[in-house]
C-alpha atoms as a PDB file:
ATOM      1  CA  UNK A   1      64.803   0.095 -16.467  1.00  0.00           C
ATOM      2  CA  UNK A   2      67.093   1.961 -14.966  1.00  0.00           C
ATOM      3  CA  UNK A   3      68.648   2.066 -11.253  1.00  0.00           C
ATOM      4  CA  UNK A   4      66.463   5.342 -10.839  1.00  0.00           C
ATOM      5  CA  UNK A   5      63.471   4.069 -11.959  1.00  0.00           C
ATOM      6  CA  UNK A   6      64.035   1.441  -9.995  1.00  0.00           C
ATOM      7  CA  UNK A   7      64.430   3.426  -6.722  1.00  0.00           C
ATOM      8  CA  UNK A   8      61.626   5.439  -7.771  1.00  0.00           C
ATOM      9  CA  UNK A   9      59.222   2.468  -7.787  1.00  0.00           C
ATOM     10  CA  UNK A  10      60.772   1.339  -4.190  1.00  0.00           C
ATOM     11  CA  UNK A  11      60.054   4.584  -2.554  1.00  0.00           C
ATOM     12  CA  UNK A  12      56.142   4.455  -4.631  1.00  0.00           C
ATOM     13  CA  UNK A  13      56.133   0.842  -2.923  1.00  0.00           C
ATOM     14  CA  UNK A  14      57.057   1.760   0.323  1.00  0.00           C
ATOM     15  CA  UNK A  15      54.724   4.523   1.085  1.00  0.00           C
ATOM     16  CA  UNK A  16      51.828   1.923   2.494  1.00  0.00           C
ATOM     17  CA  UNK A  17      54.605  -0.066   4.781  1.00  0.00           C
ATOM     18  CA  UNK A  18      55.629   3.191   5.973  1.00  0.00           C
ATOM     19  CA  UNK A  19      52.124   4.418   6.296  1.00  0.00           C
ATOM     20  CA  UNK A  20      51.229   2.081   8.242  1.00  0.00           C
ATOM     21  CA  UNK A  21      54.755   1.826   9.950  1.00  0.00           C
ATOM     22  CA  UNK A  22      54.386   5.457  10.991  1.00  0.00           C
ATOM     23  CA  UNK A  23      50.601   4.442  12.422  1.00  0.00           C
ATOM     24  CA  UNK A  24      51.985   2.369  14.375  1.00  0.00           C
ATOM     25  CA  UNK A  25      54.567   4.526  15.908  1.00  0.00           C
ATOM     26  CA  UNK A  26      51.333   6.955  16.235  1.00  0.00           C
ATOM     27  CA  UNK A  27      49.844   4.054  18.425  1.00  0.00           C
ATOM     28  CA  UNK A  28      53.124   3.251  20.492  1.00  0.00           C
ATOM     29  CA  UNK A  29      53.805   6.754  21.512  1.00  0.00           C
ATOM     30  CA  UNK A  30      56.312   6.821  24.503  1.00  0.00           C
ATOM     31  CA  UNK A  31      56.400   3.476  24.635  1.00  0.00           C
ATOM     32  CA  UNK A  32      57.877   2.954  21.731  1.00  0.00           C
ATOM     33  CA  UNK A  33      61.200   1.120  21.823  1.00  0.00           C
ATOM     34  CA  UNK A  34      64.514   0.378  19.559  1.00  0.00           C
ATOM     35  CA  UNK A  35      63.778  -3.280  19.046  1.00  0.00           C
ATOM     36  CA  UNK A  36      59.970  -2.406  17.953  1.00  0.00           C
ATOM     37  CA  UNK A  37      61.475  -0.151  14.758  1.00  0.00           C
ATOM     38  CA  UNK A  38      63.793  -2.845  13.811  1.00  0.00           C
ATOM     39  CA  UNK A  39      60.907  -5.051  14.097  1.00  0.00           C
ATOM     40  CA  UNK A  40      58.793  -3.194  11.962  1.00  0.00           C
ATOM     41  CA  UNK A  41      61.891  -2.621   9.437  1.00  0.00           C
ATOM     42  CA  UNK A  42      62.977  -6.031   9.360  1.00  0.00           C
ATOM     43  CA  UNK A  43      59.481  -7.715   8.296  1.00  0.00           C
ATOM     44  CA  UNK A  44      58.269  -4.791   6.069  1.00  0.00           C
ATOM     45  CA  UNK A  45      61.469  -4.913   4.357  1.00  0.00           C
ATOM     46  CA  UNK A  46      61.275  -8.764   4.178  1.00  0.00           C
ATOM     47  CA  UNK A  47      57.734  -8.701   3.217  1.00  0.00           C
ATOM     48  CA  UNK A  48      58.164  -5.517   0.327  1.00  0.00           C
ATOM     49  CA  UNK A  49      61.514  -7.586  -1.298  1.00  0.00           C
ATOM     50  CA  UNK A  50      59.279 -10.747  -1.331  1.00  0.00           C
ATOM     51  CA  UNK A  51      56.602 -10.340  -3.198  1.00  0.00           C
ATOM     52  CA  UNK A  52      57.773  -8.828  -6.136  1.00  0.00           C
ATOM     53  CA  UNK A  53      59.647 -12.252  -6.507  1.00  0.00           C
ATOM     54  CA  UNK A  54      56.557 -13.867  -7.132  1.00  0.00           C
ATOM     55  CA  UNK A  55      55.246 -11.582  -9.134  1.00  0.00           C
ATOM     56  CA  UNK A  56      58.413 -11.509 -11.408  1.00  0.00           C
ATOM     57  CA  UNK A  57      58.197 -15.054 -11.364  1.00  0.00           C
ATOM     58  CA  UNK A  58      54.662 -14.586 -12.925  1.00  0.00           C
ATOM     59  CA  UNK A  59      55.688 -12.387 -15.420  1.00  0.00           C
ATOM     60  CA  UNK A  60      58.527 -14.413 -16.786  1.00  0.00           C
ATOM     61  CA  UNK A  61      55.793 -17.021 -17.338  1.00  0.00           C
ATOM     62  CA  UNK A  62      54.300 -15.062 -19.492  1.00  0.00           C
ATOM     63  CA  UNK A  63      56.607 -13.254 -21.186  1.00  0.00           C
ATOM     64  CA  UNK A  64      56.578 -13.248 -25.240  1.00  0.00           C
ATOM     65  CA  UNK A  65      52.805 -13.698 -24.492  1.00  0.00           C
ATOM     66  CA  UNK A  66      52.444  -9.709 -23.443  1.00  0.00           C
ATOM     67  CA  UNK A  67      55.561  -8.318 -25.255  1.00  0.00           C
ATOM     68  CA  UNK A  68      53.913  -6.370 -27.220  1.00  0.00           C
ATOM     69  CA  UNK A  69      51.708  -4.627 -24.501  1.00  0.00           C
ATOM     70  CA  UNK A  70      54.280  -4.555 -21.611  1.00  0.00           C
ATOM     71  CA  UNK A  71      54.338  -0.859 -21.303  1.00  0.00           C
ATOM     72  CA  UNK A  72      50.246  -0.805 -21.182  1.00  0.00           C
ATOM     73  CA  UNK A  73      50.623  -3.513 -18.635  1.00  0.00           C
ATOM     74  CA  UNK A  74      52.866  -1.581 -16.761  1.00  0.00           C
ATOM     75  CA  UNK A  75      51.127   1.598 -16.743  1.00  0.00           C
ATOM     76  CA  UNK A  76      47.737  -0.041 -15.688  1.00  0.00           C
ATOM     77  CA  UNK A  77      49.269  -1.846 -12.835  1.00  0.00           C
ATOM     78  CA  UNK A  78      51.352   1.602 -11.625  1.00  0.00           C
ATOM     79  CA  UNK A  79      48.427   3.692 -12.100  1.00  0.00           C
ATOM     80  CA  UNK A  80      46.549   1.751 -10.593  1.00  0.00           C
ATOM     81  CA  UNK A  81      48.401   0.965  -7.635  1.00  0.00           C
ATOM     82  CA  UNK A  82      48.756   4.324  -7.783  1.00  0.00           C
ATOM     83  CA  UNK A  83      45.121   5.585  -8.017  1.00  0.00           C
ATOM     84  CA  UNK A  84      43.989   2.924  -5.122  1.00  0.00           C
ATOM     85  CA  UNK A  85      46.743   4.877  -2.636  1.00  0.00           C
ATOM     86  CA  UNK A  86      45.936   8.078  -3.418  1.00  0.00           C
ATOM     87  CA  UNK A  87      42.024   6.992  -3.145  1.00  0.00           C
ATOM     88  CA  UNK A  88      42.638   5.410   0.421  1.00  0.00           C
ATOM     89  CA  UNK A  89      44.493   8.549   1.069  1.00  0.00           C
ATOM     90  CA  UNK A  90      41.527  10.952   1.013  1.00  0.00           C
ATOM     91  CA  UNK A  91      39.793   8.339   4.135  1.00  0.00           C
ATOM     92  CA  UNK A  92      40.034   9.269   7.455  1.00  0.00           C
ATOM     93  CA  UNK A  93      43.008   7.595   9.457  1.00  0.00           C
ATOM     94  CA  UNK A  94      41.797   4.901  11.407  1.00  0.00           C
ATOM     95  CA  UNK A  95      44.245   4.876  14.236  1.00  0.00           C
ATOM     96  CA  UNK A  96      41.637   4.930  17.270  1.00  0.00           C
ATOM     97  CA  UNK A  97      40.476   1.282  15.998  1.00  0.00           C
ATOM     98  CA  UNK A  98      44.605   0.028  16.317  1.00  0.00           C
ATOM     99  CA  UNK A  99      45.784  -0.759  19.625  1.00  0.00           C
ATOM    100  CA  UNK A 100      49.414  -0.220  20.090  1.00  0.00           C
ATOM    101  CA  UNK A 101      51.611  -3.189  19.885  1.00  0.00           C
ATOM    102  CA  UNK A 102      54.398  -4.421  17.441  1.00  0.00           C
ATOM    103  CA  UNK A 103      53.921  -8.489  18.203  1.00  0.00           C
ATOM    104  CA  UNK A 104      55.515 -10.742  15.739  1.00  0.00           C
ATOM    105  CA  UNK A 105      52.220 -12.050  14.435  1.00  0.00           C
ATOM    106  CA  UNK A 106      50.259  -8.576  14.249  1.00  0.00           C
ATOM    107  CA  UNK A 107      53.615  -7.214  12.266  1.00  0.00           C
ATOM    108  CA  UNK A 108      53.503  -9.754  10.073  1.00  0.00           C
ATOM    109  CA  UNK A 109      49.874  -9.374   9.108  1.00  0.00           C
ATOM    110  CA  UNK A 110      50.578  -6.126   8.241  1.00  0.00           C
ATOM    111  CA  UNK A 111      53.660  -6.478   6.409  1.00  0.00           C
ATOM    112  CA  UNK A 112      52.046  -9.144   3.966  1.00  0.00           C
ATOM    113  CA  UNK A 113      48.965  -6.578   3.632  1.00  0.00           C
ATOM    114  CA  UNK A 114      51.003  -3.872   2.340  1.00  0.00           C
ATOM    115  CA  UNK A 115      53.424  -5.904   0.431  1.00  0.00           C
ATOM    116  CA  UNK A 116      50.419  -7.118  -1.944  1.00  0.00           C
ATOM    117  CA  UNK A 117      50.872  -3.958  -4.386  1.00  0.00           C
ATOM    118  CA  UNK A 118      54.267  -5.040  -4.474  1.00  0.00           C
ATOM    119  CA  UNK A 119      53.441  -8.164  -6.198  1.00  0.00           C
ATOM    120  CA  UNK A 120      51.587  -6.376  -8.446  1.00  0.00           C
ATOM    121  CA  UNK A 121      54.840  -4.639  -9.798  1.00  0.00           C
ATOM    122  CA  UNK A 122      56.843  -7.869  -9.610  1.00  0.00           C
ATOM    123  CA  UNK A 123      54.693  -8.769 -12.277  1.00  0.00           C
ATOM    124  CA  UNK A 124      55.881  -5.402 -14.523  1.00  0.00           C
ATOM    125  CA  UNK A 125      59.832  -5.902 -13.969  1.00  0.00           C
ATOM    126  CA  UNK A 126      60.562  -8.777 -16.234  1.00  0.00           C
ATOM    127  CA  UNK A 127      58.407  -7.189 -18.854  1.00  0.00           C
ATOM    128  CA  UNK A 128      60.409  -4.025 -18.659  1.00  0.00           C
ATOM    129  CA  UNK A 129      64.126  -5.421 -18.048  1.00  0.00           C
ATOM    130  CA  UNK A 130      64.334  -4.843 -14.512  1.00  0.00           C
ATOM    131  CA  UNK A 131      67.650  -5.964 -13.264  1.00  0.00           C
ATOM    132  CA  UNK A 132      66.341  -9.134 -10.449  1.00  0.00           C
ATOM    133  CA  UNK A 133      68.525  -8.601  -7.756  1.00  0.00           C
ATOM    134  CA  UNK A 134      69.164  -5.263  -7.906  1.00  0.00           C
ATOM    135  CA  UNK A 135      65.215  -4.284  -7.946  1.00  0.00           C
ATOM    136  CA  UNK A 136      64.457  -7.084  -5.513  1.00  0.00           C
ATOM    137  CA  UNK A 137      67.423  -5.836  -2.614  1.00  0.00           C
ATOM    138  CA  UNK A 138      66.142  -1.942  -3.794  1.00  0.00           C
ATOM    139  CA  UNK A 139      62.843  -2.373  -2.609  1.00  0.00           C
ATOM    140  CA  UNK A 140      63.372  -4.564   0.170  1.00  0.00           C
ATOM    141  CA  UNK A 141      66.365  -1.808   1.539  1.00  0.00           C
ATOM    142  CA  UNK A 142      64.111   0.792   0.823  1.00  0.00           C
ATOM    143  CA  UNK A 143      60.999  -0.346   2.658  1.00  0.00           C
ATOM    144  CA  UNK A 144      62.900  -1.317   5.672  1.00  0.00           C
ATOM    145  CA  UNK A 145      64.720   2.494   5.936  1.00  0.00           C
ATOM    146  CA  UNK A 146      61.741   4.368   5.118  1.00  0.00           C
ATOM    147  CA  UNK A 147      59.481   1.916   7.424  1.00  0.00           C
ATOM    148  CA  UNK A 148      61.697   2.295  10.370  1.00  0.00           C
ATOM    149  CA  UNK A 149      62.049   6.031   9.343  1.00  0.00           C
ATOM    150  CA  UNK A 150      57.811   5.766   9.329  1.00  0.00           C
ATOM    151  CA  UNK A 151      58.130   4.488  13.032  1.00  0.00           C
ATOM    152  CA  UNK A 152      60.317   7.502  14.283  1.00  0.00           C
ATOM    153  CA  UNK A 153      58.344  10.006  12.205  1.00  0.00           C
ATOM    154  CA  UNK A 154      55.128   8.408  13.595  1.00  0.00           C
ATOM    155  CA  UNK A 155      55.988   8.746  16.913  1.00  0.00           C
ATOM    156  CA  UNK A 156      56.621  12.677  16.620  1.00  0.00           C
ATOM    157  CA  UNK A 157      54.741  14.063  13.213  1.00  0.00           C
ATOM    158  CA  UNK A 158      50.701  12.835  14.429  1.00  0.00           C
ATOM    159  CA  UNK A 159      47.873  11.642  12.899  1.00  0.00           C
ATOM    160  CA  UNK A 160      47.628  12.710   9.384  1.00  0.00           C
ATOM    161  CA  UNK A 161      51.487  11.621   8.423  1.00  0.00           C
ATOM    162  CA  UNK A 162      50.179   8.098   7.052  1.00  0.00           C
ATOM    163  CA  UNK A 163      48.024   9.197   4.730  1.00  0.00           C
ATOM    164  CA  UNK A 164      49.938  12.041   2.956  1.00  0.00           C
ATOM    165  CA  UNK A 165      52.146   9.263   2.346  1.00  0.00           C
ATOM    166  CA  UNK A 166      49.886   7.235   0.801  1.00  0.00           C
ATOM    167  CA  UNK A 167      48.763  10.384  -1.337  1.00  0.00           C
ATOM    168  CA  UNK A 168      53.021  10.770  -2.264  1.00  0.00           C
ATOM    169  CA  UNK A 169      53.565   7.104  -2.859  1.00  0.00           C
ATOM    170  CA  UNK A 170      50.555   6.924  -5.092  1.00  0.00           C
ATOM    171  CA  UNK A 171      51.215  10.307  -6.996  1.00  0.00           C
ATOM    172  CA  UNK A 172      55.164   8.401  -7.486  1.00  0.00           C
ATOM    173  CA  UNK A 173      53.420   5.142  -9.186  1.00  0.00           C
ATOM    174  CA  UNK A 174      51.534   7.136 -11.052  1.00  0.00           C
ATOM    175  CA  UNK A 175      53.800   9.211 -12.528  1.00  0.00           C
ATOM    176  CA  UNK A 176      56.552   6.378 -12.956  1.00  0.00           C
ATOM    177  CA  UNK A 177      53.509   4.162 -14.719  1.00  0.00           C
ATOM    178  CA  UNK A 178      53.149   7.148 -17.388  1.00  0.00           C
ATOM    179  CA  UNK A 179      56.535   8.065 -18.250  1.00  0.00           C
ATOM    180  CA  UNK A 180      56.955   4.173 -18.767  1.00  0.00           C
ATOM    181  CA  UNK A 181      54.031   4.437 -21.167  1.00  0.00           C
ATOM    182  CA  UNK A 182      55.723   7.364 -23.001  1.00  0.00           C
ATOM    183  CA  UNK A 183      58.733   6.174 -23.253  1.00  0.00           C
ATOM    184  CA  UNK A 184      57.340   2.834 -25.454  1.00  0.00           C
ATOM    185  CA  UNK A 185      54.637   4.737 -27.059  1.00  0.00           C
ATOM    186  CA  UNK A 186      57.577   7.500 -28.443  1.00  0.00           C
ATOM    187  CA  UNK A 187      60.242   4.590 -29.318  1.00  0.00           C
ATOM    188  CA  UNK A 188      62.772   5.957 -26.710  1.00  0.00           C
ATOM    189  CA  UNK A 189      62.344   2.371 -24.588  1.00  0.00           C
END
């Protein structure tokens, strides 16, 4: 896998953490402050490089087991991923339910919540020769930039920011989770 298919799938990861990060900038409005970006980027980050750890750690246990179906793996997890963002994309925002606040424990909730997809794809890097460290530091960089980035954009773009993202970050997996599938199918893996 290479370093651009590896930032590709960071920025298809991302898109819920900075959904969700841009919601809550939404929320904050002029009240919004430095520390509460750096909050958000900080634990989304965290949260995003995390996961995938366990899920790598998953998929080095099973390794010569699903060798020979790696690339169906990974194009079933992406898509899916994929197809569940750009489902919950099509929804309604539901930003009149969040009250504004960027507490520890409330960030951390969400963090872990949108990090779960990430875990998912932790489970397709070992399969596909994924460097560790540099997929693990790419998607936790990546998350945090784009998350804080989410917060600022929040603040100023509106309502409907958070989903297109979702819809983007979903079309991404998608797209990375078939040309993975092409590649193996064609021999060019």
């Amino acid at each position: 896998m290479s370093f651009w298919q590896i930032l590709l799938l960071a920025v298809g990861l991302a898109m819920d953490a900075t959904a969700v990060a841009a919601a809550r900038g939404c929320a904050a409005g002029a009240r919004l402050h430095v520390q509460d970006v750096l909050r958000v980027a900080f634990l989304f980050g965290v949260a995003q490089a995390l996961m995938p750890v366990f899920g790598w750690v998953l998929g080095q246990q099973l390794g010569d087991a699903v060798a020979a179906f790696d690339h169906w793996i990974a194009f079933v997890l992406l898509a899916g991923i994929g197809a569940k963002m750009l489902y919950e994309a099509r929804g309604e925002p539901e930003l009149e339910n969040e009250r504004p606040g960027f507490a520890w424990r409330l960030l951390i909730g969400l963090a872990i919540a949108t990090s779960i997809d990430a875990f998912a794809a932790g489970i397709t890097l070992p399969l596909l020769g994924a460097p560790f460290a540099l997929s693990i530091v790419t998607i936790g960089v990546v998350t945090a930039l784009l998350s804080g980035l989410g917060v600022l954009l929040g603040k100023h773009a509106g309502r409907l920011l958070g989903r297109k993202l979702d819809a983007l970050g979903g079309a991404v997996l998608i797209l990375l989770g078939l040309k993975i599938l092409v590649e193996h199918l064609s021999g060019r893996a």
